[in-house]
C-alpha atoms as a PDB file:
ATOM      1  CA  UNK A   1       0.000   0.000   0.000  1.00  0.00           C
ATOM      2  CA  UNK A   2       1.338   3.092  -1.094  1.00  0.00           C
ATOM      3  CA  UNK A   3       0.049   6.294   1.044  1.00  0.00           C
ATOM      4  CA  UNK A   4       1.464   9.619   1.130  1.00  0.00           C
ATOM      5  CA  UNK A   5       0.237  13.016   2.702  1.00  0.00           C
ATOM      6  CA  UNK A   6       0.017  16.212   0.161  1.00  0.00           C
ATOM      7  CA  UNK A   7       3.138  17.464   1.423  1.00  0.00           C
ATOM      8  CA  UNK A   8       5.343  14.151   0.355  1.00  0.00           C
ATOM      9  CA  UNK A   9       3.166  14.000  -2.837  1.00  0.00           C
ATOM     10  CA  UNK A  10       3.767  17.867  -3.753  1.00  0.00           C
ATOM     11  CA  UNK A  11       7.834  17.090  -2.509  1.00  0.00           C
ATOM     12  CA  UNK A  12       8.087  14.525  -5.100  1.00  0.00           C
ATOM     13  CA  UNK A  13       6.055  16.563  -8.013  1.00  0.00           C
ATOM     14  CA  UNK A  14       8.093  19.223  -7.581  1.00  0.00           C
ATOM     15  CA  UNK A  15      11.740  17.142  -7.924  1.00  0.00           C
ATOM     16  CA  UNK A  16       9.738  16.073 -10.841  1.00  0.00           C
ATOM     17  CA  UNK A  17       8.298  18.513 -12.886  1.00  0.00           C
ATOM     18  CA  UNK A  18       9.117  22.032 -10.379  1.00  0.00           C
ATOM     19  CA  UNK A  19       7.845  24.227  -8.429  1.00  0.00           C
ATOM     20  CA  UNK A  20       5.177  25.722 -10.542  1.00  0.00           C
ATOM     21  CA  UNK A  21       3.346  22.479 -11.285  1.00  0.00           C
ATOM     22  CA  UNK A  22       3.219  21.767  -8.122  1.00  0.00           C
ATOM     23  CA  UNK A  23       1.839  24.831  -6.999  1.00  0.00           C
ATOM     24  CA  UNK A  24      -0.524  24.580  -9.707  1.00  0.00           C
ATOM     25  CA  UNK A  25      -1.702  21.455  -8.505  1.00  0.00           C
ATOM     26  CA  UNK A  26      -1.560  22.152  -5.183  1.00  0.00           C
ATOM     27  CA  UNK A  27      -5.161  22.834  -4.968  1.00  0.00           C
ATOM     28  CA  UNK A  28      -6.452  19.762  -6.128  1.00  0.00           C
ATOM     29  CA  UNK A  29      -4.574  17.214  -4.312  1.00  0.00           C
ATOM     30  CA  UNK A  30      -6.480  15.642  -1.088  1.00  0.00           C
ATOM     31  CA  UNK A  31      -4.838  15.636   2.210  1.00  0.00           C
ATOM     32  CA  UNK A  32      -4.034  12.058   1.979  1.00  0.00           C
ATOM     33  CA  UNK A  33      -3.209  10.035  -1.164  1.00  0.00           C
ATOM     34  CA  UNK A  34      -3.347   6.311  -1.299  1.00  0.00           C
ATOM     35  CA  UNK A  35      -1.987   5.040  -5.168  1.00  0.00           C
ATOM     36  CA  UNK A  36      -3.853   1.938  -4.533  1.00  0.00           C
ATOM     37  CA  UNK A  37      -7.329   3.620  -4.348  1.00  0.00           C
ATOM     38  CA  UNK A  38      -8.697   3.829  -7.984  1.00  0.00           C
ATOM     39  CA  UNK A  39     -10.713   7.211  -7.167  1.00  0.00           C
ATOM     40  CA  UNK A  40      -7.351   8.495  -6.271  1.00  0.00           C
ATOM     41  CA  UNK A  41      -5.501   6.800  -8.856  1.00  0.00           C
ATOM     42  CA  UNK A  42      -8.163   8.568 -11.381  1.00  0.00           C
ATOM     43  CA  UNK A  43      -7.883  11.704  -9.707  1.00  0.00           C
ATOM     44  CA  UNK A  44      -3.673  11.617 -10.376  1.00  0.00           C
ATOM     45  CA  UNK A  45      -4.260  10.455 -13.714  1.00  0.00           C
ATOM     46  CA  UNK A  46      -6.746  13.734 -14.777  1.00  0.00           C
ATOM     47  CA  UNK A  47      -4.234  16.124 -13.299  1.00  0.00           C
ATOM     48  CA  UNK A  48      -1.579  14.700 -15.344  1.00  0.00           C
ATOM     49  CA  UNK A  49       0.307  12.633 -13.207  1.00  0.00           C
ATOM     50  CA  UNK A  50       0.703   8.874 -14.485  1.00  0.00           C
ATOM     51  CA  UNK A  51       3.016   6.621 -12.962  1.00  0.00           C
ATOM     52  CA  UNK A  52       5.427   6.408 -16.183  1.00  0.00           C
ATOM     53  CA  UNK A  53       5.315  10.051 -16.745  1.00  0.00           C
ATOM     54  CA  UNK A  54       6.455  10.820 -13.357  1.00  0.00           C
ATOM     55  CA  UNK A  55       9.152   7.896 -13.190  1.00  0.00           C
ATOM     56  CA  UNK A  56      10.299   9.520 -16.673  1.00  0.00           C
ATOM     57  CA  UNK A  57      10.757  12.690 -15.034  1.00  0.00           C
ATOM     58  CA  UNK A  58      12.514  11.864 -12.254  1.00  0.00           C
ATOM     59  CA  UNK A  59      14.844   9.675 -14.787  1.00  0.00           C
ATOM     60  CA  UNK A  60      13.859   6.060 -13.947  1.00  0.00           C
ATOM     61  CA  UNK A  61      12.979   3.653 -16.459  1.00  0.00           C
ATOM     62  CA  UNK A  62       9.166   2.045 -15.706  1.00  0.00           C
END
């Protein structure tokens, strides 16, 4: 199970993609994010943030 709190999950999108992204998507994260939820999972994927894209950006293969 993969949890994280909107501070971790803003931490890693902004190694990832900067500081403005994650501002912008500050506001639409919830306070608590499980990756093994689907609503969450679907919420991630409409702002943008699949699991490849973000392993590509932090320079991982998937």
């Amino acid at each position: 199970m993969a949890i994280y709190t909107k501070p971790e999950a803003l931490g890693i999108i902004r190694r990832a993609f900067g500081p403005d992204v994650a501002e912008a998507l500050a506001g639409g994260l919830p306070d608590r994010i499980d990756l093994d939820d689907p609503a969450d999972a679907a919420l991630l994927f409409r702002l943008g943030l699949s699991r490849d894209r973000l392993l590509n950006a932090l320079g991982a293969e998937s």
